[in-house]
Protein backbone atom coordinates (compact mmCIF):
# COMPACT_ATOMS: atom_id res chain seq x y z
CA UNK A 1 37.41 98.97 126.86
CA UNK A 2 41.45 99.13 126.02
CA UNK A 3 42.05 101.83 124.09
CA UNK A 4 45.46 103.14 122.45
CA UNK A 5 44.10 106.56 120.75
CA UNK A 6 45.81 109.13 122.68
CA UNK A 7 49.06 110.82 121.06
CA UNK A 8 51.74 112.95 123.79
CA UNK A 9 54.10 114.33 121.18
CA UNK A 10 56.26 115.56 124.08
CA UNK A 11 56.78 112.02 124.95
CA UNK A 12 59.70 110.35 122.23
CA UNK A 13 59.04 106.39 121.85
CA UNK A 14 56.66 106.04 124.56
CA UNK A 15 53.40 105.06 123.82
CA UNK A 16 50.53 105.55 126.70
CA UNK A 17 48.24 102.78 127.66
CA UNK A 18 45.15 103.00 129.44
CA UNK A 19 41.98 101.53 130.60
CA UNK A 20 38.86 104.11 130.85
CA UNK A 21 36.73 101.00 133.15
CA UNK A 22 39.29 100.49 135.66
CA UNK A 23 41.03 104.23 135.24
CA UNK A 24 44.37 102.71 134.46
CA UNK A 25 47.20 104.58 132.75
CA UNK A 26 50.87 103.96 132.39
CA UNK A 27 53.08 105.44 129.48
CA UNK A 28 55.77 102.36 127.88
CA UNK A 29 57.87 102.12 125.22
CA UNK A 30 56.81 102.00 122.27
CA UNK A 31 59.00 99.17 121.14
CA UNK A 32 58.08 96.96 123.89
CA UNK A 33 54.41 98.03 123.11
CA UNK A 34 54.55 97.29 119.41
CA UNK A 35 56.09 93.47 120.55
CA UNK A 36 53.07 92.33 122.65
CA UNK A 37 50.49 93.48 120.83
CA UNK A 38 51.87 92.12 117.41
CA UNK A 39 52.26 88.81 119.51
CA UNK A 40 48.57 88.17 120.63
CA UNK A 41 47.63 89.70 117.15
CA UNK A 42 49.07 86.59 115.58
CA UNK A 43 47.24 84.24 118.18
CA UNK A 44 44.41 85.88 118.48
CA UNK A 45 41.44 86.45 115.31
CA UNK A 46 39.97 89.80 117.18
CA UNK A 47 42.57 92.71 117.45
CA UNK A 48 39.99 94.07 120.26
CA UNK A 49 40.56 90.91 122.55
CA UNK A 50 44.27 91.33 121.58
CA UNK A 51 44.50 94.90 122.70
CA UNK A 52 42.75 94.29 126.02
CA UNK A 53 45.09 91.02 126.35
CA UNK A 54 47.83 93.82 125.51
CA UNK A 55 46.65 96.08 128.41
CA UNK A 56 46.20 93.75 130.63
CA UNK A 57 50.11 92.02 130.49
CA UNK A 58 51.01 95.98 130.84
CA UNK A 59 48.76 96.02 134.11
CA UNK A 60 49.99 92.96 135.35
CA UNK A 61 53.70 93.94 134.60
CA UNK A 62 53.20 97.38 136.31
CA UNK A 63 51.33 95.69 139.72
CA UNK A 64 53.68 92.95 140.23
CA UNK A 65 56.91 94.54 139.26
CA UNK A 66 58.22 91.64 136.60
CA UNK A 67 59.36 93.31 132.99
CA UNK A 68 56.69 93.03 130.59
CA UNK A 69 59.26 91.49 128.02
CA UNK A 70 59.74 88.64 130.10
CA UNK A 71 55.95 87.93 131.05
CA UNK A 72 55.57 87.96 127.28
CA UNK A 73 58.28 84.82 127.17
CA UNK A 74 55.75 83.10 129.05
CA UNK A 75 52.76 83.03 126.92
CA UNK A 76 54.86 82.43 123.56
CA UNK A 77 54.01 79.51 122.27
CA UNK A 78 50.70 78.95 124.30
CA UNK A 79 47.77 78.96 122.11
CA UNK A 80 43.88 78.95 123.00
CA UNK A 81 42.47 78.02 126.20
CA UNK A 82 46.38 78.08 127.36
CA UNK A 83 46.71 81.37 126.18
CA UNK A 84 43.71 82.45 128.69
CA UNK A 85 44.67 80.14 131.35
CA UNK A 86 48.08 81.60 131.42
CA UNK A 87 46.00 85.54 131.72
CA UNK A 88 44.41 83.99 134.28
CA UNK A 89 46.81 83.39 136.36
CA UNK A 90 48.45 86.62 135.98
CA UNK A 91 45.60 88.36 136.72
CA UNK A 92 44.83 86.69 139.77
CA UNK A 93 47.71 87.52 141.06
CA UNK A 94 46.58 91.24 141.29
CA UNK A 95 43.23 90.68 141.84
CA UNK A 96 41.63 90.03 145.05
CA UNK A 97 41.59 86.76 146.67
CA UNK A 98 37.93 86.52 146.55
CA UNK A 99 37.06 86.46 143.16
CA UNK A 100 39.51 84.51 140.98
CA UNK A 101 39.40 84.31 137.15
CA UNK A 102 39.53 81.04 134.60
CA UNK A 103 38.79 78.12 138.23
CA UNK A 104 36.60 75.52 137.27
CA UNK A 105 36.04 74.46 140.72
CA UNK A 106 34.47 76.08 142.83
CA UNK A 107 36.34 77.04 146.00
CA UNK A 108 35.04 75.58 148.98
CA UNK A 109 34.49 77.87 152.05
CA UNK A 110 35.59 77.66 155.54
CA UNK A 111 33.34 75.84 157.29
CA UNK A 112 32.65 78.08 160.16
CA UNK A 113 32.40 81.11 157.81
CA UNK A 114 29.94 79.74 155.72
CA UNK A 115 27.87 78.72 158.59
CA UNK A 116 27.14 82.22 159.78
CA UNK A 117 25.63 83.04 156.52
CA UNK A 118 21.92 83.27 156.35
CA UNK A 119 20.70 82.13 152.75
């Protein structure tokens, strides 16, 4: 899915990140780049899930306007199931209210809504 295999050479120190399943491209430096993806390389045993993790702080950075350096502060030292929890927080907060990533519990519907549904 996340894929880091295209080369501008008319672009110094940027590298550019995108996303072929949900069309997403944005070009960053290459330093800042190089920091997050070394980071969930070191928590994480598959360098695929750690380049989608990679792509996916760089979405999350780009859609809610906070500096990818500092959303990176907060999933240092999280490890495992926090490390996803953490994602999945972030990534709800893009996403659309109706489908929400990493809940346990199920959300229960308005009442009056769910009425008016034939099943």
């Amino acid at each position: 899915m996340a894929s880091v295999n295209y080369t501008n050479f008319n672009q110094d120190l940027t590298v550019r990140v995108f996303d072929r399943f949900y069309d997403f491209e944005i070009d960053v430096p290459v330093n800042e780049y190089d920091a997050v993806l070394t980071y969930f390389k070191s928590v994480m045993e598959d360098n695929t899930i750690a380049g989608n993790f990679t792509v996916s702080l760089f979405r999350v950075a780009e859609d809610t306007k906070i500096p990818v350096m500092t959303l990176l502060q907060s999933f240092q030292g999280s490890v495992g199931m926090e490390l996803n929890v953490n994602m999945a927080y972030y990534m709800n907060m893009i996403r659309s209210r109706a489908t929400l990533l990493g809940v346990n519990v199920s959300a229960t519907p308005n009442y009056y809504a769910a009425r008016s549904v034939i099943q």
